[in-house]
N, C-alpha and C. Protein backbone atom coordinates (compact mmCIF):
# COMPACT_ATOMS: atom_id res chain seq x y z
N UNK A 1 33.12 -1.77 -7.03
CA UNK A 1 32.24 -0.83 -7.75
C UNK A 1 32.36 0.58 -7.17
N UNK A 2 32.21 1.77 -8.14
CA UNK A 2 32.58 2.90 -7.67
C UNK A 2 31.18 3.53 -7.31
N UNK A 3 31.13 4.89 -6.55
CA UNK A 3 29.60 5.04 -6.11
C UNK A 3 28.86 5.53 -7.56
N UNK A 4 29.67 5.97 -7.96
CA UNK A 4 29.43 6.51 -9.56
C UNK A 4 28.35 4.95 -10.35
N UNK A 5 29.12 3.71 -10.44
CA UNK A 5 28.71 2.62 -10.76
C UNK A 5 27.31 2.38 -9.80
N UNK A 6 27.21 2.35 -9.40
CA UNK A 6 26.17 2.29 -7.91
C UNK A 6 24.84 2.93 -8.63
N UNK A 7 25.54 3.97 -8.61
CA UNK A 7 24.40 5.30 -8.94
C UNK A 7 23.88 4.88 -9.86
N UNK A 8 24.24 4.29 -11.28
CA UNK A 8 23.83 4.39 -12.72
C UNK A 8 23.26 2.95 -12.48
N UNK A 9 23.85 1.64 -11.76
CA UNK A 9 22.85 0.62 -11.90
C UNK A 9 21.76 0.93 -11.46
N UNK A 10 21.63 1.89 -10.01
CA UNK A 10 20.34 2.15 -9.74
C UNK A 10 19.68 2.92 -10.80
N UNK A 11 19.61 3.68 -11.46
CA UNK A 11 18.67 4.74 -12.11
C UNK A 11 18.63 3.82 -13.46
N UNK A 12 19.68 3.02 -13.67
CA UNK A 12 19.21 1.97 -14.46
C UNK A 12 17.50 0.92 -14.03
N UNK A 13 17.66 0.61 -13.14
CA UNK A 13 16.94 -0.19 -12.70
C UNK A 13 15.47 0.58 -12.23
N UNK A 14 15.66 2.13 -12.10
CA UNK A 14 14.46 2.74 -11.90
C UNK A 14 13.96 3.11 -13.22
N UNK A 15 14.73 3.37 -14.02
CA UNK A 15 14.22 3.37 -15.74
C UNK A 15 13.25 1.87 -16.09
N UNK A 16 13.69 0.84 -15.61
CA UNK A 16 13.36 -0.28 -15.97
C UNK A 16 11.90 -0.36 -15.46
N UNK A 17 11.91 -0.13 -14.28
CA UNK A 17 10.47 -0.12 -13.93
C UNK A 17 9.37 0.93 -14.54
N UNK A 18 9.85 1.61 -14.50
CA UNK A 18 8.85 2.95 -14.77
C UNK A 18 8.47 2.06 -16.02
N UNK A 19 9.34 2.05 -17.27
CA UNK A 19 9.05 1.43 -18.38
C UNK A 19 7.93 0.31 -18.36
N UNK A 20 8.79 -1.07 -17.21
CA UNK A 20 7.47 -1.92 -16.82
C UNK A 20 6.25 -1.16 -16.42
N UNK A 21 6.13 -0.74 -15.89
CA UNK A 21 4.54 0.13 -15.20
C UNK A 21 4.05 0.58 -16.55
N UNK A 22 4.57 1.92 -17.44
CA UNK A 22 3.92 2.08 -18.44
C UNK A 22 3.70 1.13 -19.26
N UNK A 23 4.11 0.04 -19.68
CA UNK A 23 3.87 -0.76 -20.94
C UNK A 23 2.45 -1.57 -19.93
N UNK A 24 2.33 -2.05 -18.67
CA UNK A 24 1.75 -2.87 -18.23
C UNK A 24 -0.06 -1.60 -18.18
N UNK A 25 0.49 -0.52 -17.93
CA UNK A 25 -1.19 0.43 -17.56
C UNK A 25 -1.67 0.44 -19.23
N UNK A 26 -0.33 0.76 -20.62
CA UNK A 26 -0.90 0.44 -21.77
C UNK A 26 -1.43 -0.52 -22.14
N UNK A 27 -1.26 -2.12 -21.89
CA UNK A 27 -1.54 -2.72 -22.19
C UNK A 27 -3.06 -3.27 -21.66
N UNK A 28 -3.45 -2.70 -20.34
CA UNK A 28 -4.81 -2.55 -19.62
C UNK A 28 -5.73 -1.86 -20.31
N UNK A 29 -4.68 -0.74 -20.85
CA UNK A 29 -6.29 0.07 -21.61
C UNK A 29 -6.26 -0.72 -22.92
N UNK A 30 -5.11 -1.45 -23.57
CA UNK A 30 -5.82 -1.96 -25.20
C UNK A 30 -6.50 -2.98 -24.87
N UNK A 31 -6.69 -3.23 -23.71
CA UNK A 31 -7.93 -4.44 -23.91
C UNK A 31 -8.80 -4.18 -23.16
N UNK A 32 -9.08 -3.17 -22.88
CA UNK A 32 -10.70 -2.72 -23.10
C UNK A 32 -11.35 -2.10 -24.21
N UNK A 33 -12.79 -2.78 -23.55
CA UNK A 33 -13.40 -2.86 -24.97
C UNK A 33 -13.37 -1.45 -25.79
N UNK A 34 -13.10 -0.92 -27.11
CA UNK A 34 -13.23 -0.31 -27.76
C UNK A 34 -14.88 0.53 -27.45
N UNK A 35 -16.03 -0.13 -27.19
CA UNK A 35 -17.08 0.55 -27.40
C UNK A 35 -17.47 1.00 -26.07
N UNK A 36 -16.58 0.45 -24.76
CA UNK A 36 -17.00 1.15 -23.69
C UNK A 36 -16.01 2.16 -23.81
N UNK A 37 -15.14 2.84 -24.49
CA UNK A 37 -14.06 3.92 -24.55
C UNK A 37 -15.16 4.74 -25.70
N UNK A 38 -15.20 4.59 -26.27
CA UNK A 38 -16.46 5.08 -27.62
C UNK A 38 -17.58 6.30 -26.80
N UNK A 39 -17.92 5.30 -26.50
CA UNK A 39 -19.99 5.53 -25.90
C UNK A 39 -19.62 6.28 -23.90
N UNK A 40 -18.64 5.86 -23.39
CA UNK A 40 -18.63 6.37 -22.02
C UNK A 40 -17.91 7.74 -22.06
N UNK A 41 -16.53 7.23 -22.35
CA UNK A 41 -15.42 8.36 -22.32
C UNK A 41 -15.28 9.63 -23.18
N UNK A 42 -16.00 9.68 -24.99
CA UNK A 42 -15.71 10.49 -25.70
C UNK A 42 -17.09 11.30 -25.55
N UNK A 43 -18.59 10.82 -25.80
CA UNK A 43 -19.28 11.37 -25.57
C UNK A 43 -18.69 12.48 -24.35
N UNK A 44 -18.49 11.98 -22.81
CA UNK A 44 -18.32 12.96 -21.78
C UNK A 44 -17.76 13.86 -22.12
N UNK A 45 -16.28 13.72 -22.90
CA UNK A 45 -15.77 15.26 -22.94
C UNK A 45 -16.21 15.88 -24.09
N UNK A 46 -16.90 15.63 -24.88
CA UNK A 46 -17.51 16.81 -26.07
C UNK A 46 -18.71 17.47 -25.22
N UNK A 47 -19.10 16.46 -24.39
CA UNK A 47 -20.45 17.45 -23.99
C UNK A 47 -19.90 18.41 -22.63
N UNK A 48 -18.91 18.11 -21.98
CA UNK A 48 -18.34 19.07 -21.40
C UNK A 48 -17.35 20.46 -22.22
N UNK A 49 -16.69 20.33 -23.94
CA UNK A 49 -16.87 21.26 -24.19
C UNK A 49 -18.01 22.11 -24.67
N UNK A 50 -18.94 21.18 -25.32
CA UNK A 50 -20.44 21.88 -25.64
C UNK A 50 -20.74 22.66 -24.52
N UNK A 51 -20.49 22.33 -23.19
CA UNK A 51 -20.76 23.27 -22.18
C UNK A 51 -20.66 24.16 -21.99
N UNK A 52 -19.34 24.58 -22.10
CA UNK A 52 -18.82 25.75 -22.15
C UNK A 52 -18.98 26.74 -23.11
């Protein structure tokens, strides 16, 4: 294998993860509940722009 080959399986394999990590933190937030994202999270930031 050339270092060239080397190089690209690795950044292959760091693509791969990153990908795993994002699909795995997406898949954490679709299963929470809809109404604690609703009532906790959206209220907060309108009333922090109302703030301003």
């Amino acid at each position: 294998m050339t270092i060239q080959a080397v190089h690209q399986a690795i950044q292959m394999q760091q693509q791969a993860q990153v990908a795993q990590m994002m699909q795995s933190q997406y898949m954490s937030y679709a299963q929470l509940p809809v109404q604690s994202i609703h009532y906790d999270v959206y209220p907060a930031g309108l009333s922090r722009i109302n703030g301003q």
